[in-house]
C-alpha atoms as a PDB file:
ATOM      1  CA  UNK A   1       8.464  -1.925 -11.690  1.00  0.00           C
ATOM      2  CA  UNK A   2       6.419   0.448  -9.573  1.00  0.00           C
ATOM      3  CA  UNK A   3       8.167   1.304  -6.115  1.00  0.00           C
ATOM      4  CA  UNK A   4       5.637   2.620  -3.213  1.00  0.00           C
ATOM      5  CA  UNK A   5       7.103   2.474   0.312  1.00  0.00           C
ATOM      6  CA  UNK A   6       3.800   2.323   1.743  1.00  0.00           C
ATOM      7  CA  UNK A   7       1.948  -0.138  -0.082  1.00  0.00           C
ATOM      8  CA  UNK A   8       1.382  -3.714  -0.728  1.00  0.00           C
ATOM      9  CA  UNK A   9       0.363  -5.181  -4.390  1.00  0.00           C
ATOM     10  CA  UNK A  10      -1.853  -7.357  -4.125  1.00  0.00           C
ATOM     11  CA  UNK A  11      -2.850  -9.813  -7.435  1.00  0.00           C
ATOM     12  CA  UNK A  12      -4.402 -12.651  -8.418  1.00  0.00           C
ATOM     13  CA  UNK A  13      -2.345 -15.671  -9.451  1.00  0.00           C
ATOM     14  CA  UNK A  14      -4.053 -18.812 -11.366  1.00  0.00           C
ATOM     15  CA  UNK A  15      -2.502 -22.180 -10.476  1.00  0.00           C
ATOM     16  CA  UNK A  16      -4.125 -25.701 -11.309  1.00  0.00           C
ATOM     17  CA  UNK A  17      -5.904 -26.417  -8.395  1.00  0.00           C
ATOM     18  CA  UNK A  18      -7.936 -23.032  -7.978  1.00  0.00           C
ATOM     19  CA  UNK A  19      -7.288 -18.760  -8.053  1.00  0.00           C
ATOM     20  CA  UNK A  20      -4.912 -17.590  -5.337  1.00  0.00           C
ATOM     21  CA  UNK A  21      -4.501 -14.382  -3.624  1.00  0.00           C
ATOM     22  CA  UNK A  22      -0.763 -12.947  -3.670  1.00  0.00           C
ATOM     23  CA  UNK A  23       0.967  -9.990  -2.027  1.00  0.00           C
ATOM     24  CA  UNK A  24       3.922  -8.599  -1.726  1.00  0.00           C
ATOM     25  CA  UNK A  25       5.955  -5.742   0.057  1.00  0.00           C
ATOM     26  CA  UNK A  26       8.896  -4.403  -1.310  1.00  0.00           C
ATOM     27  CA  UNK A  27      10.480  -7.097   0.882  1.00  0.00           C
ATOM     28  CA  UNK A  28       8.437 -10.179  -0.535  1.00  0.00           C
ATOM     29  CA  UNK A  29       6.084 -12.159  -0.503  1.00  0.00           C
ATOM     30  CA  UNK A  30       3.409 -11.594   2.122  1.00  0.00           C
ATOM     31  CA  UNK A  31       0.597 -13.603   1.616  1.00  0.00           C
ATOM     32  CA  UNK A  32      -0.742 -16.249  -0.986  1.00  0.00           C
ATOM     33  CA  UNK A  33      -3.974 -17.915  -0.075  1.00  0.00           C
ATOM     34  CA  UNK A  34      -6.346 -19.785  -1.976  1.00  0.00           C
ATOM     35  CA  UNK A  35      -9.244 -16.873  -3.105  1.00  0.00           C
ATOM     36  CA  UNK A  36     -12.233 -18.812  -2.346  1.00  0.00           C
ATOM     37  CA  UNK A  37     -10.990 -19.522   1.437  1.00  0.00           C
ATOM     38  CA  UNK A  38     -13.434 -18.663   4.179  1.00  0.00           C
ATOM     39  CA  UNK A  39     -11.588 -15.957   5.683  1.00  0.00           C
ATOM     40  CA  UNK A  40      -9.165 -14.805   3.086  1.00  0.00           C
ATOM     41  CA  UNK A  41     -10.148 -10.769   3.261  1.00  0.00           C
ATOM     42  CA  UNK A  42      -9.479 -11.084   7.188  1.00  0.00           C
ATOM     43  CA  UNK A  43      -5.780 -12.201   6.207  1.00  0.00           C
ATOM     44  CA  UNK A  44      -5.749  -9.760   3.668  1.00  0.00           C
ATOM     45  CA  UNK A  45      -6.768  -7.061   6.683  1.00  0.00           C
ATOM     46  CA  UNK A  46      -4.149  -8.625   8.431  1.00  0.00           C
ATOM     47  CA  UNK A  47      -1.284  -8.499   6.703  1.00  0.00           C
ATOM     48  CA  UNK A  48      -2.029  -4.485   5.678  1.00  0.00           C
ATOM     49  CA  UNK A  49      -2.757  -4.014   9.357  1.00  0.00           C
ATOM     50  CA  UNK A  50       1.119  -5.911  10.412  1.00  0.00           C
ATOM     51  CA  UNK A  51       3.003  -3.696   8.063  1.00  0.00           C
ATOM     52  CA  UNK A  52       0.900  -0.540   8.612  1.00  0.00           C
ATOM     53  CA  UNK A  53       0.464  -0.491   4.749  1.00  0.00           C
ATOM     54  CA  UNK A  54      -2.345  -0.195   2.040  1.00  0.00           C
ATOM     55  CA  UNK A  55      -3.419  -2.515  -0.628  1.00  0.00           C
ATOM     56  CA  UNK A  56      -2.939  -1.626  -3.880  1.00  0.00           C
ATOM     57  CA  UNK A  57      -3.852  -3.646  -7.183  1.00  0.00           C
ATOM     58  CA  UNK A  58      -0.863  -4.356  -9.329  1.00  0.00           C
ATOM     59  CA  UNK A  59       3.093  -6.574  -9.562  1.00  0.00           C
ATOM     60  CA  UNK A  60       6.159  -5.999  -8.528  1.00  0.00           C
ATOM     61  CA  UNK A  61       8.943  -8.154  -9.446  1.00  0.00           C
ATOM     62  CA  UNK A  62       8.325 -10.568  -6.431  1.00  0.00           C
ATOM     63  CA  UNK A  63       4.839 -11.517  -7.706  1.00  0.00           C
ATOM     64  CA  UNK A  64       6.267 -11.634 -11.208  1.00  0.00           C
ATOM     65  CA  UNK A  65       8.654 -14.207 -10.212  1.00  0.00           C
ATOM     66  CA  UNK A  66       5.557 -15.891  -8.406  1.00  0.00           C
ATOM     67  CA  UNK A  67       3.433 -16.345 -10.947  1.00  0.00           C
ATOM     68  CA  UNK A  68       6.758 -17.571 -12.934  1.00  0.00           C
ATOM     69  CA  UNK A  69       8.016 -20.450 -10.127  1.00  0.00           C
ATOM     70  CA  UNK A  70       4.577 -21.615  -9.080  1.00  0.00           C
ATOM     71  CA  UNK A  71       3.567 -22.622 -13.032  1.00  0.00           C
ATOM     72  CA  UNK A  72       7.319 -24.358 -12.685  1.00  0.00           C
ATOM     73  CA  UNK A  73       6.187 -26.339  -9.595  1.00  0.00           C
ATOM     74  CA  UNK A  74       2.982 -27.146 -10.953  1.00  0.00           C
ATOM     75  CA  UNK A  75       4.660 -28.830 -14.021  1.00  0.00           C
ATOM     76  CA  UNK A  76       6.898 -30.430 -11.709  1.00  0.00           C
ATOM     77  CA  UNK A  77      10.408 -28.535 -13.140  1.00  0.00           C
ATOM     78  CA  UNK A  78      10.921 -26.535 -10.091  1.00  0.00           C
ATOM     79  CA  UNK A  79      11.269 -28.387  -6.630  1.00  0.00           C
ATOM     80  CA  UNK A  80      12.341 -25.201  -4.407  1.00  0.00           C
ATOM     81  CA  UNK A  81      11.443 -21.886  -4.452  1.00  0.00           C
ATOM     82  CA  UNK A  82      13.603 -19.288  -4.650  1.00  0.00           C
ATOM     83  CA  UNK A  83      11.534 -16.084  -3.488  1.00  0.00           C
ATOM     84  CA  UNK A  84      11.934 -13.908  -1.014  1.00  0.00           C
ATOM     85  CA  UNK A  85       9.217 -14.002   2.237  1.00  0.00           C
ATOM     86  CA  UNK A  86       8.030 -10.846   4.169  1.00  0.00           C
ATOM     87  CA  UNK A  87       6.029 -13.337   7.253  1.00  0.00           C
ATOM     88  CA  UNK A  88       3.602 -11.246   8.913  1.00  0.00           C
ATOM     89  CA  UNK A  89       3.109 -12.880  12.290  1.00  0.00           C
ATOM     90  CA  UNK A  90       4.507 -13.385  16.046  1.00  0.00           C
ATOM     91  CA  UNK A  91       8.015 -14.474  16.429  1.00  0.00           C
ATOM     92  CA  UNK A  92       6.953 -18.192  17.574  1.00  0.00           C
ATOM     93  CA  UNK A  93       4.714 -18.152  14.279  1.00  0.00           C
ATOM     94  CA  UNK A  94       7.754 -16.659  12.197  1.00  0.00           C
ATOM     95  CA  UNK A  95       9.967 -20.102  14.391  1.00  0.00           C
ATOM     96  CA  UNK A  96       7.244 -22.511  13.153  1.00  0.00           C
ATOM     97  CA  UNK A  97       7.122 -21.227   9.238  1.00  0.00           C
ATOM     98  CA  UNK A  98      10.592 -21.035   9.297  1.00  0.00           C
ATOM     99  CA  UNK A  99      11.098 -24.702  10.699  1.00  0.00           C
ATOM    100  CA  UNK A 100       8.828 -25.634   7.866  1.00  0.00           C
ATOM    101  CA  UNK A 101      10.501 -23.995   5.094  1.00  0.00           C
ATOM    102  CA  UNK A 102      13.065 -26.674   6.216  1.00  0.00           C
ATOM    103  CA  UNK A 103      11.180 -29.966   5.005  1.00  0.00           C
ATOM    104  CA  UNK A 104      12.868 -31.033   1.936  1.00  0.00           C
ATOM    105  CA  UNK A 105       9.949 -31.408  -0.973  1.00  0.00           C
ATOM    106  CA  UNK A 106       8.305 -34.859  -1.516  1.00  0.00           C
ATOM    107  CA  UNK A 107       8.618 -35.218   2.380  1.00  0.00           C
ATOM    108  CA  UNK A 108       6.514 -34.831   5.622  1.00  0.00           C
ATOM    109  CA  UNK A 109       6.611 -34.212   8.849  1.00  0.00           C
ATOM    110  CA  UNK A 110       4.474 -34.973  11.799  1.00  0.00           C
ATOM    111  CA  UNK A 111       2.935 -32.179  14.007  1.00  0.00           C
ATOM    112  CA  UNK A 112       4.343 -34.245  17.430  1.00  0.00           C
ATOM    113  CA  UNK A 113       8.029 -33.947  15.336  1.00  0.00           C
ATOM    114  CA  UNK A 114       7.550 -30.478  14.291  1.00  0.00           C
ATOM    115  CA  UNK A 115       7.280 -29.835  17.845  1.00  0.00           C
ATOM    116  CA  UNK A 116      10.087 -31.519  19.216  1.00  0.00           C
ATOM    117  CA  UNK A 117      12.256 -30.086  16.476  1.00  0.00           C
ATOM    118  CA  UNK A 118      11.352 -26.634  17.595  1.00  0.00           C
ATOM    119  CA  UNK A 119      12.534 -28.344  21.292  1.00  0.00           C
ATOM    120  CA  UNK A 120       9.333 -28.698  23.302  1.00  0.00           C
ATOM    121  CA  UNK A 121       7.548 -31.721  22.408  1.00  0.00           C
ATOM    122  CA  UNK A 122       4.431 -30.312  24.413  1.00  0.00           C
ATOM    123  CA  UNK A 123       3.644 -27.410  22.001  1.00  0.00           C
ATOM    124  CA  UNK A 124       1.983 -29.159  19.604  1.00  0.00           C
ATOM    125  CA  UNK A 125      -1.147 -27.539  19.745  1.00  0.00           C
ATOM    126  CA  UNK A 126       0.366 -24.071  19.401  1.00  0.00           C
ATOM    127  CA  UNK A 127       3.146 -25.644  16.925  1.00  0.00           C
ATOM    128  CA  UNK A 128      -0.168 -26.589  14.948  1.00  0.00           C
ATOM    129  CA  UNK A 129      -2.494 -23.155  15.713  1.00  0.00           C
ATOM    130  CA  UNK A 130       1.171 -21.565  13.809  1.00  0.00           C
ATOM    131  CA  UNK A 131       0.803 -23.728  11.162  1.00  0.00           C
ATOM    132  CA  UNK A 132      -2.691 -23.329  10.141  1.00  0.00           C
ATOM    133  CA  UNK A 133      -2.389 -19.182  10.745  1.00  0.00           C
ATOM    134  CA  UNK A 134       0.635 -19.958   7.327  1.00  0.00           C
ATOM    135  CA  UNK A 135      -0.164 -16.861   5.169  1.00  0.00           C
ATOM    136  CA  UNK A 136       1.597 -18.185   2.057  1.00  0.00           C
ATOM    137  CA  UNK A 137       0.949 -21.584   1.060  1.00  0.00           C
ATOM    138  CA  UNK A 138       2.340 -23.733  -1.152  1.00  0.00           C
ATOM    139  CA  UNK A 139       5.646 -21.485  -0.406  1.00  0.00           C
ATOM    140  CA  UNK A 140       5.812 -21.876   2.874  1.00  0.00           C
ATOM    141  CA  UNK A 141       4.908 -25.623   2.628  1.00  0.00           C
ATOM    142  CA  UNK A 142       2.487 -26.173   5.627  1.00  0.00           C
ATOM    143  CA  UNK A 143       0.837 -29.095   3.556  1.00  0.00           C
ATOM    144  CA  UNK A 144       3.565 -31.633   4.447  1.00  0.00           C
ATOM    145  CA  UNK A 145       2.214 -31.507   8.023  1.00  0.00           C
ATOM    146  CA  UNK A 146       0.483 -34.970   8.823  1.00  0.00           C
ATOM    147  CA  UNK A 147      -0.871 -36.405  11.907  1.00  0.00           C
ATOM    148  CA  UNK A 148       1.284 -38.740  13.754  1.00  0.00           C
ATOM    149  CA  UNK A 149      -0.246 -41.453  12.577  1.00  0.00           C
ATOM    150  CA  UNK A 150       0.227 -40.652   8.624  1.00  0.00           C
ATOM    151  CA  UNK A 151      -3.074 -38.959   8.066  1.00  0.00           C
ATOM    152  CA  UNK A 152      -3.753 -36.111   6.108  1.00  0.00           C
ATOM    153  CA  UNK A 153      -5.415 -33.579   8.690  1.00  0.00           C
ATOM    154  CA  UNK A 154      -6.488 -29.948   8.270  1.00  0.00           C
ATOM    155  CA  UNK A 155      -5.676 -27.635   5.519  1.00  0.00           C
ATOM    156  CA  UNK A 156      -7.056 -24.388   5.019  1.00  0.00           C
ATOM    157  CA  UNK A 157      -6.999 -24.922   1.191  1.00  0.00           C
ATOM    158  CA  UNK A 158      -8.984 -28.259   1.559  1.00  0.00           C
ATOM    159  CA  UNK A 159      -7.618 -31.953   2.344  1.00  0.00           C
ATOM    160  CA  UNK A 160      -8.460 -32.504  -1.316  1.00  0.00           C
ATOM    161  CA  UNK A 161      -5.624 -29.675  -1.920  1.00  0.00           C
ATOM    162  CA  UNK A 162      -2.971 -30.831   0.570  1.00  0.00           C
ATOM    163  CA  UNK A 163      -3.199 -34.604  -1.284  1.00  0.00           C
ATOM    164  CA  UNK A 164      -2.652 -33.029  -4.397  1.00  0.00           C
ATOM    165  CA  UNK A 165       0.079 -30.935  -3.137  1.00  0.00           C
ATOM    166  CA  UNK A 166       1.452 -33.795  -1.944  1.00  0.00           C
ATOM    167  CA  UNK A 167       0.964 -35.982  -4.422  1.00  0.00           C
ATOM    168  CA  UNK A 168       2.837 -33.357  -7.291  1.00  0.00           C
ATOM    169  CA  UNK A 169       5.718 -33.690  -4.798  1.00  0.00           C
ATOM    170  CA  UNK A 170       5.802 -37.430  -4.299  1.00  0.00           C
ATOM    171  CA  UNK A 171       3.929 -39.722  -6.880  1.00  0.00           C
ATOM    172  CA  UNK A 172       4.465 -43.402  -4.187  1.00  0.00           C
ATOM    173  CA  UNK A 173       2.628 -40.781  -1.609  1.00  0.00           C
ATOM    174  CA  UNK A 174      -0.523 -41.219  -4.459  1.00  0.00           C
ATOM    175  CA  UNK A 175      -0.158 -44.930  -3.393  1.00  0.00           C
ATOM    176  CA  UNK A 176      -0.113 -44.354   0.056  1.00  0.00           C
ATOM    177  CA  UNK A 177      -3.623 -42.783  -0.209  1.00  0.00           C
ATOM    178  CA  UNK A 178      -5.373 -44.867  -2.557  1.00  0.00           C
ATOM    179  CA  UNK A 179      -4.273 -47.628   0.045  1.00  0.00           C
ATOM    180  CA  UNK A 180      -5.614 -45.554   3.217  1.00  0.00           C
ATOM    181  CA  UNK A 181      -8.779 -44.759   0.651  1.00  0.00           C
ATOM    182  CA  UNK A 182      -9.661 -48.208   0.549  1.00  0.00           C
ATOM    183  CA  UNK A 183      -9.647 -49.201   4.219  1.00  0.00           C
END
């Protein structure tokens, strides 16, 4: 595999429920956002921008091993990831991602408990403005973040992406929704 200090590869990975962006450092993992999302070149800038380092088209073994665990998830044989992260953001974003790294698949977690497990109950709203600035989904599993009151709220990938996120990790959590559907 290619080795440049000063760059980031940057790919694009196929998964079942749309293209997605991937890049990685020599570190990890930096970013993996679905392509046809609103503001995905902005992240893109972003990320080269927080590690002072230029895009370049190609693999390394961390995007290998991507492309590898995410078609394992997606035909439900691999339940945790084992890849390593290079987070690009503020140290209270890098708290928030980390806490939900935490939440063990086919679970979920409100946005009120993510806060008071980060040990201020009041910072929800910046608990969730650190969730939805996530630059690697699926990975870094900001889609098991529901309201307090069991509804599916905002994902930057869609709602109709977070349910079937959810639903691949917890087939009652299909019943659930059809249920809510019909109300």
């Amino acid at each position: 595999m290619p080795h440049f200090d000063n760059s980031i590869f940057i790919t694009e990975i196929k998964t079942p429920i749309g293209d997605m962006v991937a890049c990685a450092t020599d570190q990890g993992i930096c970013l993996l956002e679905f392509k046809e999302r609103n503001n995905v070149a902005k992240q893109i800038s972003r990320v080269s921008a927080y590690f002072k380092k230029e895009m370049i088209p190609g693999h390394n073994t961390s995007l290998l091993k991507l492309q590898e665990q995410l078609d394992l998830y997606f035909n439900k044989e691999l339940e945790e990831f084992n890849l390593p992260l290079d987070q690009a953001g503020t140290d209270f974003q890098k708290s928030v991602w980390n806490a939900l790294l935490e939440i063990p698949f086919g679970n979920t977690i409100s946005y009120l408990e993510l806060s008071k497990k980060l040990g201020d109950p009041k910072a929800i709203r910046a608990v969730a403005n650190a969730n939805a600035a996530n630059k690697i989904a699926i990975l870094i599993p900001c889609h098991r973040v529901i309201g307090s009151d069991g509804s599916l709220t905002g994902y930057a990938g869609g709602l109709w992406r977070k349910k079937h996120l959810l639903n691949l990790e917890d087939q009652r959590l299909d019943k659930q929704l059809s249920l809510m559907d019909n109300l």
